[in-house]
Each structure stands twice: as C-alpha cells, then as structure tokens.
N, C-alpha and C. Protein backbone atom coordinates (compact mmCIF):
# COMPACT_ATOMS: atom_id res chain seq x y z
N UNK A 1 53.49 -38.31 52.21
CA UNK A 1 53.43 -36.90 52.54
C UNK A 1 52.12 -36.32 52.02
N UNK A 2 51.18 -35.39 52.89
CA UNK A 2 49.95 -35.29 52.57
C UNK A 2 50.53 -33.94 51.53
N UNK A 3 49.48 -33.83 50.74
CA UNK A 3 49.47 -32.61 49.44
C UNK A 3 48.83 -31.29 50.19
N UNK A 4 49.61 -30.40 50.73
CA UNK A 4 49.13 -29.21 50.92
C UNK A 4 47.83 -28.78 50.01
N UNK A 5 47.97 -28.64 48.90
CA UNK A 5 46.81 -28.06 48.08
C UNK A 5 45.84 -28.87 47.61
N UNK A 6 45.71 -30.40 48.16
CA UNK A 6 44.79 -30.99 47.93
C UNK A 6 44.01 -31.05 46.48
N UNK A 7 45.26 -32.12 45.83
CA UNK A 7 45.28 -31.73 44.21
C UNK A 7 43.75 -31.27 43.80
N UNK A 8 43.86 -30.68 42.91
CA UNK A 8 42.91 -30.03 41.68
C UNK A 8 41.90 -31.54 41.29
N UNK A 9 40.70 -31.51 41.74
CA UNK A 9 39.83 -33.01 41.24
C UNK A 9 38.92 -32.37 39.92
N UNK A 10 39.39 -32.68 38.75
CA UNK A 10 38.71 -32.08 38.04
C UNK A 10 36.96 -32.20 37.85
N UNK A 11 36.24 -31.70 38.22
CA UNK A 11 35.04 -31.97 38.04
C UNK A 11 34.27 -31.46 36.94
N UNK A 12 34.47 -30.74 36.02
CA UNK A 12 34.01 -30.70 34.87
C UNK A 12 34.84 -30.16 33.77
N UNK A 13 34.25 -29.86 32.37
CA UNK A 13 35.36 -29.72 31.36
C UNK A 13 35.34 -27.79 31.68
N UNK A 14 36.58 -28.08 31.18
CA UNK A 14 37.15 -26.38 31.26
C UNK A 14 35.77 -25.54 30.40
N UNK A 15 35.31 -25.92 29.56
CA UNK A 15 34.39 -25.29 28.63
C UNK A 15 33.13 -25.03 29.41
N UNK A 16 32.52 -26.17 30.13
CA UNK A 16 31.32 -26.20 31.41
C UNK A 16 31.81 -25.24 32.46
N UNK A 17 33.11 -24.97 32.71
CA UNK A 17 33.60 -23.63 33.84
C UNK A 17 33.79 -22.97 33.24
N UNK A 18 33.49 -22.36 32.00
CA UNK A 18 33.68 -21.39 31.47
C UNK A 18 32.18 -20.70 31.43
N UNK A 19 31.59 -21.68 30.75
CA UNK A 19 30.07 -21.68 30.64
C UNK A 19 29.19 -20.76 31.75
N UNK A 20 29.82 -21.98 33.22
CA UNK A 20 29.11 -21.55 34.32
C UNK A 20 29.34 -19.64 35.02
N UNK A 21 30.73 -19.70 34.53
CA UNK A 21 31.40 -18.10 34.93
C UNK A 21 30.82 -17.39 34.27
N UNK A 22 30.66 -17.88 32.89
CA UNK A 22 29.91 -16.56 31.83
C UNK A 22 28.41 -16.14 32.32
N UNK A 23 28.01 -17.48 32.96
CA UNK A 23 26.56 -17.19 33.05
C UNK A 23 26.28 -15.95 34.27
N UNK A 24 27.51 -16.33 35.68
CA UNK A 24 27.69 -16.05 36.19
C UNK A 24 27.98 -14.56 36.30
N UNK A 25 29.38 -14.12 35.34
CA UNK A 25 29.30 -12.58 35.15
C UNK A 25 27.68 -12.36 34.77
N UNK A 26 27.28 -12.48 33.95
CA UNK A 26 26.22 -11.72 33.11
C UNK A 26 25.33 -11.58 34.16
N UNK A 27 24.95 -12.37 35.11
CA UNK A 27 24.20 -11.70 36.01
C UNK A 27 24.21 -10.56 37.01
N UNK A 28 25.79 -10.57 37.30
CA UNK A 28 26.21 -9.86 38.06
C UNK A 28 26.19 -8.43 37.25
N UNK A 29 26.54 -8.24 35.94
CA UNK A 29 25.89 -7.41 35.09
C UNK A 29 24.74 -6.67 34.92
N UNK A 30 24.09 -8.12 34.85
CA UNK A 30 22.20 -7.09 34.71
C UNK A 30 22.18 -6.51 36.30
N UNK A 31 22.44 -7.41 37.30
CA UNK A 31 22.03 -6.65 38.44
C UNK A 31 22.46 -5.58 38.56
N UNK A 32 24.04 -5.08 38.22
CA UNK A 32 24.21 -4.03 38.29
C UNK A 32 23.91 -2.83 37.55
N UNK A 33 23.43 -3.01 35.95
CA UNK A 33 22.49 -2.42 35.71
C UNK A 33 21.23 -1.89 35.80
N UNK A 34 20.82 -3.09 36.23
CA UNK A 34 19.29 -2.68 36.95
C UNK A 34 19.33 -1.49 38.35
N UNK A 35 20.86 -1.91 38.68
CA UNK A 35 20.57 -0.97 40.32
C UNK A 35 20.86 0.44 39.06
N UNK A 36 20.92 0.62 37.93
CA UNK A 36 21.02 2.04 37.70
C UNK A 36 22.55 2.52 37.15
N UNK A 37 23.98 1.55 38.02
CA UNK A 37 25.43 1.94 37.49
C UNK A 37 25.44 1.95 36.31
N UNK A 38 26.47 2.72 35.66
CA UNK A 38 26.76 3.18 34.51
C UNK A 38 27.79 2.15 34.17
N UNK A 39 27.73 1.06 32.82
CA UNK A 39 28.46 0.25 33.08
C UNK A 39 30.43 0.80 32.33
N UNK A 40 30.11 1.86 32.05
CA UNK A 40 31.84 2.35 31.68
C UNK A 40 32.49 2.24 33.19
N UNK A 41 31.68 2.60 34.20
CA UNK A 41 32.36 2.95 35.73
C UNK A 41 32.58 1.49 35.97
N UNK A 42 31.96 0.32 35.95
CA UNK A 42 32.13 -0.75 36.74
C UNK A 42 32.58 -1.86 35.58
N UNK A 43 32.70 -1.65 34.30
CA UNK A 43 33.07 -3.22 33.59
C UNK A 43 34.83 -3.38 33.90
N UNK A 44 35.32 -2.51 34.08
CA UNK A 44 36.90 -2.99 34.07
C UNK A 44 36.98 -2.93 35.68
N UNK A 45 36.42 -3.28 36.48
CA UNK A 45 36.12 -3.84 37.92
C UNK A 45 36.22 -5.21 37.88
N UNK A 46 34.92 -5.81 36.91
CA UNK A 46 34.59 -7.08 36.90
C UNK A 46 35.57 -7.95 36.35
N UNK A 47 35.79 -9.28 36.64
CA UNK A 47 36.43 -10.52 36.56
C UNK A 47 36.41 -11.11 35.28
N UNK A 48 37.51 -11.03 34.35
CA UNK A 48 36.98 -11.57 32.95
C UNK A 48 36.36 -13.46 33.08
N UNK A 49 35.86 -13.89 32.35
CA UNK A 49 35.60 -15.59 32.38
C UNK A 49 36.68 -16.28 33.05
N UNK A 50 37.63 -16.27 32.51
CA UNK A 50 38.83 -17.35 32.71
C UNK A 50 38.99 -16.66 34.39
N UNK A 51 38.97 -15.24 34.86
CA UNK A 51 39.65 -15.55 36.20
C UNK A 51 38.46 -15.43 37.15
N UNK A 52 36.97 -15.63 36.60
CA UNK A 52 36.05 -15.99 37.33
C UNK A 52 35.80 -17.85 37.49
N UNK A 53 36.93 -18.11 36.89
CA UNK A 53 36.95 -20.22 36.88
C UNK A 53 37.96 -20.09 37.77
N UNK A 54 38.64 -19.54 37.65
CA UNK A 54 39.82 -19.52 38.38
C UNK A 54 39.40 -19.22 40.02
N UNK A 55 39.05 -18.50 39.95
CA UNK A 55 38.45 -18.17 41.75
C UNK A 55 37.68 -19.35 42.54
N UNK A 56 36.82 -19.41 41.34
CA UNK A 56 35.92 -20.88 41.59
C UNK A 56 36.92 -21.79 41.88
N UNK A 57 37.70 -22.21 40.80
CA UNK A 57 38.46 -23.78 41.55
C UNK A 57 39.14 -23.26 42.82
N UNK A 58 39.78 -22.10 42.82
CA UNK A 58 40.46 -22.05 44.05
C UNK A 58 39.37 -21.67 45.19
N UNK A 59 38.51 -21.66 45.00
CA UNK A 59 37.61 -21.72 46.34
C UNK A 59 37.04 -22.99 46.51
N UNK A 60 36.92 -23.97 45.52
CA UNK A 60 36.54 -25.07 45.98
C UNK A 60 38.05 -25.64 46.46
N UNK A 61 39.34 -25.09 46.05
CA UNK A 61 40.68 -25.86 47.38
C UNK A 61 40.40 -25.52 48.51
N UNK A 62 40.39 -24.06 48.62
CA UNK A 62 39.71 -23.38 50.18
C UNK A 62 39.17 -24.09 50.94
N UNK A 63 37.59 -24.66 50.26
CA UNK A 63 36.53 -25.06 50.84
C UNK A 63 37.09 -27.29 51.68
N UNK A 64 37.92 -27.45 50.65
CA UNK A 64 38.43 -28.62 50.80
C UNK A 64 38.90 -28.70 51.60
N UNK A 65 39.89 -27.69 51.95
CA UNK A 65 41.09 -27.71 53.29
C UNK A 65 40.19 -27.04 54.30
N UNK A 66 38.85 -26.87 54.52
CA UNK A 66 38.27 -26.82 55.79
C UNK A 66 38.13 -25.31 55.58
N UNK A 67 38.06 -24.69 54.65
CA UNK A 67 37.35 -23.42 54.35
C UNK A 67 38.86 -22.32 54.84
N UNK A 68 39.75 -23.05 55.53
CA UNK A 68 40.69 -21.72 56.06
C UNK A 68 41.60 -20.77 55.08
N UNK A 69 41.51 -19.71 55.15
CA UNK A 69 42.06 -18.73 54.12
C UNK A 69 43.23 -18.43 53.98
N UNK A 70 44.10 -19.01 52.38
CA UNK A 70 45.47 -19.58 52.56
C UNK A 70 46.36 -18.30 52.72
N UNK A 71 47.49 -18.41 53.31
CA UNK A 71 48.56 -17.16 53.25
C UNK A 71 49.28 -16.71 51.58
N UNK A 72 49.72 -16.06 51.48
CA UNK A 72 50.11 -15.93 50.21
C UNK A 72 51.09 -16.73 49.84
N UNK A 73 51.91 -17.44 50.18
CA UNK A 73 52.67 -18.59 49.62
C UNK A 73 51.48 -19.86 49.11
N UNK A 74 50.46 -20.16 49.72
CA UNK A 74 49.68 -20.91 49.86
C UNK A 74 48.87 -20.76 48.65
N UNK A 75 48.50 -19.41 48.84
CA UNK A 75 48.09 -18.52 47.46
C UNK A 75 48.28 -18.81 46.23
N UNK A 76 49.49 -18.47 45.89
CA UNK A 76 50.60 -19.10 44.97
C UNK A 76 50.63 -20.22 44.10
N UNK A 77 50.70 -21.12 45.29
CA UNK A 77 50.37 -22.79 45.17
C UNK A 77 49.78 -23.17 44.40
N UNK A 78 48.36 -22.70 45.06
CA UNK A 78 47.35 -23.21 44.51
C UNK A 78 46.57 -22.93 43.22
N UNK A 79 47.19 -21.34 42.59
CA UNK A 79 46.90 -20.75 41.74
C UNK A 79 47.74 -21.43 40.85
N UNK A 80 48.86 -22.01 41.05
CA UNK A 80 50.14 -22.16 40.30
C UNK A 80 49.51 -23.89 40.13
N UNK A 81 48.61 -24.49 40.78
CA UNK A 81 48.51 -25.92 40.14
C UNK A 81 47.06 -25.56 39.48
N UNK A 82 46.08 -24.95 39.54
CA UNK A 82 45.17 -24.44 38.61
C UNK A 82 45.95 -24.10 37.12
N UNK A 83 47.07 -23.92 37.15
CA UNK A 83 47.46 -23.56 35.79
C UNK A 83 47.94 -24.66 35.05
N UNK A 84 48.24 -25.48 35.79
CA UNK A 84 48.88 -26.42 35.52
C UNK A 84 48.22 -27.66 35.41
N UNK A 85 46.98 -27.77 36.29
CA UNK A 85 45.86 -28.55 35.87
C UNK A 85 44.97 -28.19 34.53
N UNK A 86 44.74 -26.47 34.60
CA UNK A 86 44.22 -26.22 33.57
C UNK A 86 45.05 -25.52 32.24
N UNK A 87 45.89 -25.69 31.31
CA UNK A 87 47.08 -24.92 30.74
C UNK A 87 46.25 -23.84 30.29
N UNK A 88 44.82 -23.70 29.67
CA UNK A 88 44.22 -22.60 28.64
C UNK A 88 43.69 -21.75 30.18
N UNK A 89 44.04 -22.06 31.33
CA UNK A 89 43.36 -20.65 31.89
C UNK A 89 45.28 -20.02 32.54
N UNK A 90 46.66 -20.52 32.38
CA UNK A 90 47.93 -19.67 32.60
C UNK A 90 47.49 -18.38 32.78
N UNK A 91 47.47 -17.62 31.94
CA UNK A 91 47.47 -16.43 31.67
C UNK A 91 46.41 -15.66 32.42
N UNK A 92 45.26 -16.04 32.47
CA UNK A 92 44.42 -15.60 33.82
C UNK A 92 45.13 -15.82 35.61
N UNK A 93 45.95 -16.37 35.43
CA UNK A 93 46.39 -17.49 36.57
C UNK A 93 47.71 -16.31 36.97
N UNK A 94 48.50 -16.18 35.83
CA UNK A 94 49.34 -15.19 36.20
C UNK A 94 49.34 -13.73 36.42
N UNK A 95 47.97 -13.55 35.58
CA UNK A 95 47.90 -12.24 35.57
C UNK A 95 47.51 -12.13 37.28
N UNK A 96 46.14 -12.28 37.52
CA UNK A 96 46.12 -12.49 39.06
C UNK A 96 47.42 -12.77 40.01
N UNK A 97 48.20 -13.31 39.61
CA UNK A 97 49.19 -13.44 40.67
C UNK A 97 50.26 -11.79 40.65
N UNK A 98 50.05 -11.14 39.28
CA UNK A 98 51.14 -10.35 39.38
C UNK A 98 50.12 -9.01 39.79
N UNK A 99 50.96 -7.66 39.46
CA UNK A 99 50.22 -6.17 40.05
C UNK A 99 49.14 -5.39 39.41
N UNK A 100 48.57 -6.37 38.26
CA UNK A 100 48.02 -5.90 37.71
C UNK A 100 46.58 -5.22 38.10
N UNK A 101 46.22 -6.11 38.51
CA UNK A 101 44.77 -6.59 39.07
C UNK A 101 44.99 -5.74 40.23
N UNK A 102 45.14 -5.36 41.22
CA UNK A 102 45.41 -4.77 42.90
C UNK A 102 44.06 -3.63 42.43
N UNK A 103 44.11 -2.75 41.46
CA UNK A 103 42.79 -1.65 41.51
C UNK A 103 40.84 -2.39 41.92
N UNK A 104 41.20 -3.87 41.62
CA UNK A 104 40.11 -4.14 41.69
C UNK A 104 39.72 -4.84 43.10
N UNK A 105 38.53 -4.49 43.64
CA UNK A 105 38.04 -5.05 45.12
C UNK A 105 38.15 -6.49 45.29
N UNK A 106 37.67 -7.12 44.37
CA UNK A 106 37.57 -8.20 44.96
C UNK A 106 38.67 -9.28 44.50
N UNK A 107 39.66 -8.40 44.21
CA UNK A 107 41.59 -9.41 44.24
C UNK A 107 41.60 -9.33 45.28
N UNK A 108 42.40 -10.88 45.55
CA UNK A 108 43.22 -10.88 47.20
C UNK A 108 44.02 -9.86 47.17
N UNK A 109 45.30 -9.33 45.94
CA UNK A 109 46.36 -8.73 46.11
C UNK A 109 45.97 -7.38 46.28
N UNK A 110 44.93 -6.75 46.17
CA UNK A 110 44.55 -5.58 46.88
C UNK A 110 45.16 -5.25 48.03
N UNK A 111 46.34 -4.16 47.54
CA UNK A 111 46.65 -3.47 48.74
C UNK A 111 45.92 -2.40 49.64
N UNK A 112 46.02 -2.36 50.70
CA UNK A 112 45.37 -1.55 51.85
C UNK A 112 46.37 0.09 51.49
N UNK A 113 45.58 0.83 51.23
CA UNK A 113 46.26 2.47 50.65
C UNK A 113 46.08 2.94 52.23
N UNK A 114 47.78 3.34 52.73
CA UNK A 114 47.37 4.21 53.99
C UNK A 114 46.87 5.78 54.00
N UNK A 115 46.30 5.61 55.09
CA UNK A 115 45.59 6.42 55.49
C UNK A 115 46.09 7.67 55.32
C-alpha cells in the first residue's frame, strides 16, 4: 500500500532546521524593517522557529507528491507525522493545527471573514 504522505526523509538534524528558519526569520525581519514597518505591528504576524521548520518539511511533502495542495485531512496527516518524526517540534505542530494561529496570513487555517 503506497504511503499517502510520503514518509518524512529526514535530511538534516532538527538543530540545522532550526538554524536554517532562524536565519530565515531574521531576514524577513530586517527586510521588513528596512521597508520602514514598525516591528510591534508585524512581530506577532511572523512564524516562531519551530513552525517556520515545520512549514518547510511540510512543503518539501507537498513538493514530493508533485507539488499538489493537500485538503485538510491531508493537512493533518502530514503535520501529524512531522510531529512524530520530529517529537521537539509537537507543540508547534499542534498549535498550527488548532485556532490559534487563523489571525495570521500566512496559516492555511485562515478563515475567509464574510463580507
């Protein structure tokens, strides 16, 4: 039976994806400083470390299964074997899955506010 989520291949240590995310926010930081934002308005926007690794592995499942963008059961899944591949990022893993996160743009669980 083929593996829907196309297990988790670990390619580096959790500490090197941590590394790479940190480096990662901080840029996204200066740039947005440099454009001038005030960073009280935009830091509780941004993605802490752990669920900027987290996006990463689950976009490299994405990218595995032919780039197509999973439904929310699928969602789930795959977030739910990231936790389980990785135990020290859970708690990033769940928080994203539950309502917490929805204020920020770039969560999937962002609901659409009607009109």
């Amino acid at each position: 039976m083929a593996n829907e989520e196309h297990t988790l291949r670990r390619r580096a240590s959790l500490e090197l994806l941590r590394a790479e995310a940190a480096d990662e926010l901080s840029v996204l930081v200066h740039e947005r400083l440099r454009a001038g934002e005030d960073p009280w308005e935009f830091m509780d926007e941004l993605p802490t470390v752990d669920e900027l690794v987290v996006y990463l592995l689950r976009a490299e499942n994405i990218a595995a299964d032919g780039g197509s963008r999973p439904n929310a059961s699928r969602h789930y899944r795959v977030l739910r074997q990231i936790a389980l591949e990785y135990p020290p990022l859970t708690k990033a893993v769940w928080s994203l899955l539950g309502d917490a996160n929805t204020h920020r743009r770039w969560d999937p669980t962002v609901r659409a506010e009607a009109s």
